[in-house]
C-alpha atoms as a PDB file:
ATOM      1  CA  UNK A   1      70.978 114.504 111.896  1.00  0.00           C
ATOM      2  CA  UNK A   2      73.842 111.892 111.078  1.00  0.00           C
ATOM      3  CA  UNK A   3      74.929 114.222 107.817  1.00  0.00           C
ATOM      4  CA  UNK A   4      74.763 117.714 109.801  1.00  0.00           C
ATOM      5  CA  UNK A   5      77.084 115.693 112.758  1.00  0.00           C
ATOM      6  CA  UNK A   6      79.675 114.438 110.096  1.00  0.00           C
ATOM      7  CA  UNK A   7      79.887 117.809 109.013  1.00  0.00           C
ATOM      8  CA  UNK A   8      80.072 119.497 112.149  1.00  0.00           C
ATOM      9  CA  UNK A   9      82.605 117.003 113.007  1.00  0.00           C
ATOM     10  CA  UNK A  10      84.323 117.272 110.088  1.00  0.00           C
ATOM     11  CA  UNK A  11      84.784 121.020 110.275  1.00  0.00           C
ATOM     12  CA  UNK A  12      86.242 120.516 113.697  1.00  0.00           C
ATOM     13  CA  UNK A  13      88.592 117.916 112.732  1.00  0.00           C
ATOM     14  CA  UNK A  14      89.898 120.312 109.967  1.00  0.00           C
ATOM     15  CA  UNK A  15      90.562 123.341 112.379  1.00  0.00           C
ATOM     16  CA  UNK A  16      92.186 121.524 114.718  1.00  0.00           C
ATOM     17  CA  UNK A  17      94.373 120.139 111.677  1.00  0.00           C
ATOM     18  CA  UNK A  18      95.141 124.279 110.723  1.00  0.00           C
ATOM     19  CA  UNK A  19      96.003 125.114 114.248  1.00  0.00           C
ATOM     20  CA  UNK A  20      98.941 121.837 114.346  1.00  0.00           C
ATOM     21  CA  UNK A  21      99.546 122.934 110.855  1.00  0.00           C
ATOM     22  CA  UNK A  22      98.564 119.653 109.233  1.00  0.00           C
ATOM     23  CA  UNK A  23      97.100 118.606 106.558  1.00  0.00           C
ATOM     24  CA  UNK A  24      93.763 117.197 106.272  1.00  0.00           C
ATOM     25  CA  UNK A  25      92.731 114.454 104.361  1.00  0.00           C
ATOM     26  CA  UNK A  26      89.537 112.940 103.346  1.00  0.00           C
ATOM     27  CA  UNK A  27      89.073 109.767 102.368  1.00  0.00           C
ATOM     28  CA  UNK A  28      86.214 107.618 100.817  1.00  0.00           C
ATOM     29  CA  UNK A  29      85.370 104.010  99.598  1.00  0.00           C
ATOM     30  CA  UNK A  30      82.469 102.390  98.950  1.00  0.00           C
ATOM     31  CA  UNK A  31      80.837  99.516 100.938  1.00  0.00           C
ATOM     32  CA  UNK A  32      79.872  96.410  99.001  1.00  0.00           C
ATOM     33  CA  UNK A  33      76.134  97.991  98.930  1.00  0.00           C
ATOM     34  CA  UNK A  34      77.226 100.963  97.729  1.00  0.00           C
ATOM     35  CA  UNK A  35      79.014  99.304  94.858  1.00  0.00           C
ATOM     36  CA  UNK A  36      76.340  96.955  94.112  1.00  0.00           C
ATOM     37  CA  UNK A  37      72.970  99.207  94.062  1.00  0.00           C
ATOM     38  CA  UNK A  38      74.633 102.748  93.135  1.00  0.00           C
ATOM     39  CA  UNK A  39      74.358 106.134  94.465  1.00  0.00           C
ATOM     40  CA  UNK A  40      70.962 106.877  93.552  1.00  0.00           C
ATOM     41  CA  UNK A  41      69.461 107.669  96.353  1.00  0.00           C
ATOM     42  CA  UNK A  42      72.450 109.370  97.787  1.00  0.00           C
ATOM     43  CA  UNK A  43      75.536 110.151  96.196  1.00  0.00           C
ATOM     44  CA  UNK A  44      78.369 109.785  98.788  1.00  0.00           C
ATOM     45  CA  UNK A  45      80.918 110.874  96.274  1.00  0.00           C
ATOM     46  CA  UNK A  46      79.110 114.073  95.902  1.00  0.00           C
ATOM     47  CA  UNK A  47      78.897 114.674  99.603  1.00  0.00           C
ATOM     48  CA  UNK A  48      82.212 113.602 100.245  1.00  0.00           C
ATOM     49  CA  UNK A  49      83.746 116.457  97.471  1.00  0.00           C
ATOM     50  CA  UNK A  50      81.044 119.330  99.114  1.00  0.00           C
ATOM     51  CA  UNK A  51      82.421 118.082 102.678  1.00  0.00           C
ATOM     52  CA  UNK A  52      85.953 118.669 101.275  1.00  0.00           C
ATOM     53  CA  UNK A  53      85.244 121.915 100.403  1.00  0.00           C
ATOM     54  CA  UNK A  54      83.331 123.229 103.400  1.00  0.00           C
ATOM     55  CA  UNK A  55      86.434 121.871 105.519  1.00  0.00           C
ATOM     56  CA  UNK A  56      89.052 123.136 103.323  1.00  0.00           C
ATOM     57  CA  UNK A  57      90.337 119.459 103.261  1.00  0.00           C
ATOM     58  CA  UNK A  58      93.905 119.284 101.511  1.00  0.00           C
ATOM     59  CA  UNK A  59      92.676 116.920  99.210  1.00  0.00           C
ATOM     60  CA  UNK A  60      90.192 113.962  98.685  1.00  0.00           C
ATOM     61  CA  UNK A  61      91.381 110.758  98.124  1.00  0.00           C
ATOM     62  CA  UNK A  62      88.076 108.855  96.545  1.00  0.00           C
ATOM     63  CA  UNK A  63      88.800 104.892  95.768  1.00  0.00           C
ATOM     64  CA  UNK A  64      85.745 104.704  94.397  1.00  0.00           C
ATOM     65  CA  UNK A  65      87.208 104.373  91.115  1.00  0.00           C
ATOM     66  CA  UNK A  66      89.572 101.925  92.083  1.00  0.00           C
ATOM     67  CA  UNK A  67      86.954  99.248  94.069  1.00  0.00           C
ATOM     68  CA  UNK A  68      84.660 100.066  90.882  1.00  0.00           C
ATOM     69  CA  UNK A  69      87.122  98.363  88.582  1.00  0.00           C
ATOM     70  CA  UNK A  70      87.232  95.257  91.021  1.00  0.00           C
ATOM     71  CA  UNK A  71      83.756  95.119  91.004  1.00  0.00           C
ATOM     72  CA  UNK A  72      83.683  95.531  87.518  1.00  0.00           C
ATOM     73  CA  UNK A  73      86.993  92.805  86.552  1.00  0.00           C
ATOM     74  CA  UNK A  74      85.897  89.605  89.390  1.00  0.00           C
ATOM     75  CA  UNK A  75      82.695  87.647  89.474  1.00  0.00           C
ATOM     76  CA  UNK A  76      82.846  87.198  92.985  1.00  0.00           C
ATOM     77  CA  UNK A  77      83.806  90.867  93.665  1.00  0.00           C
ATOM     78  CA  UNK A  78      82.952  90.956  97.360  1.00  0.00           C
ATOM     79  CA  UNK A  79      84.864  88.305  98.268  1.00  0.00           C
ATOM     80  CA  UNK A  80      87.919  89.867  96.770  1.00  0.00           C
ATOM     81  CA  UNK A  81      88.150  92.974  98.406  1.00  0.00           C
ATOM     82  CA  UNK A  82      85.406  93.100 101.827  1.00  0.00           C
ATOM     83  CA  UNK A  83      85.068  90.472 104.679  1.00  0.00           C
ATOM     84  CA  UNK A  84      82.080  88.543 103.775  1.00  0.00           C
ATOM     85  CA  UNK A  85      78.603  89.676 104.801  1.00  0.00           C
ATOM     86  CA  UNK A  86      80.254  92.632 106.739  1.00  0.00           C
ATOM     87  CA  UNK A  87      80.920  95.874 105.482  1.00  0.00           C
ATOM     88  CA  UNK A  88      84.727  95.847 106.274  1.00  0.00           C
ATOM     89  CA  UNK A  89      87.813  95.367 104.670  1.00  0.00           C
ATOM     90  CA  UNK A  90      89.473  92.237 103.908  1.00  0.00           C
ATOM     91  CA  UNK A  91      93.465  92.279 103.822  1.00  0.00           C
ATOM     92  CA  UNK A  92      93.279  92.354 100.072  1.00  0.00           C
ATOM     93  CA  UNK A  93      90.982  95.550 100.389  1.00  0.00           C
ATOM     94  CA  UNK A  94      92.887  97.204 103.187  1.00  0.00           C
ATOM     95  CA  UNK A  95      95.839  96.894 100.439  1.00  0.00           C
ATOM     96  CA  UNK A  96      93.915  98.404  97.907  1.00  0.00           C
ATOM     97  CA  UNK A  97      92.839 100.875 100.291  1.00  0.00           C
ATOM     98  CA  UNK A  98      96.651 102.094 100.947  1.00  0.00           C
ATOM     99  CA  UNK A  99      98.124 101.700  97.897  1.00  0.00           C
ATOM    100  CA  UNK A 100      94.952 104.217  96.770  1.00  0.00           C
ATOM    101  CA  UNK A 101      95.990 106.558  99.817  1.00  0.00           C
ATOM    102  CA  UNK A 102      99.784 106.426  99.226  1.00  0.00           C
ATOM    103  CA  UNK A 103      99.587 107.264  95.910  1.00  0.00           C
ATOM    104  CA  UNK A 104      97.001 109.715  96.303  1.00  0.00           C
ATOM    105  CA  UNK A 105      98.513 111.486  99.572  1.00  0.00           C
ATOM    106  CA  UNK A 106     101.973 110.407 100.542  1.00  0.00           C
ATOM    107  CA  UNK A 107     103.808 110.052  97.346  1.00  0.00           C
ATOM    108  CA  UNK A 108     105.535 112.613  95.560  1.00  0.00           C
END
């Protein structure tokens, strides 16, 4: 049920975008289990670009890529760019995170 809801949702969330005449954005990274057992079993990458085109999104911004090079250049890659044993952000990743979405989104 959770996918069907984030699409649902999502497809809201876009036509409510269209009707302020906005654009819609979607945006993906992956969390430090993501990056450290794959997409194997479920390819959130794939889902997010099939999400983006069901909603008609303006444009996905995947950082993916980006966290996959940290991951790939530090040792201790966790500790560079999520809050240890949690699943969120640390400062360093939040400003990976918008230097990925300004570049991606607001720059021109």
């Amino acid at each position: 049920d959770g996918i069907n809801n984030i699409m649902k949702n999502v497809k809201l969330i876009s036509s409510m975008a269209r009707e302020i005449d906005s654009s819609f954005y979607i945006v993906i990274y992956p969390w430090p289990e993501t990056l450290e057992y794959g997409e194997k079993h479920f390819s959130w990458q794939e889902f997010a670009e099939e999400l983006c085109q069901l909603s008609d999104c303006s444009k996905l911004i995947n950082a993916f890529p980006e966290f996959n090079k940290i991951k790939e250049k530090f040792l201790h890659w966790k500790k560079e760019i999520y809050i240890l044993q949690d699943v969120h952000l640390n400062a360093k990743g939040n400003r990976l995170l918008a230097e990925i979405i300004y570049k991606s989104a607001l720059k021109y």
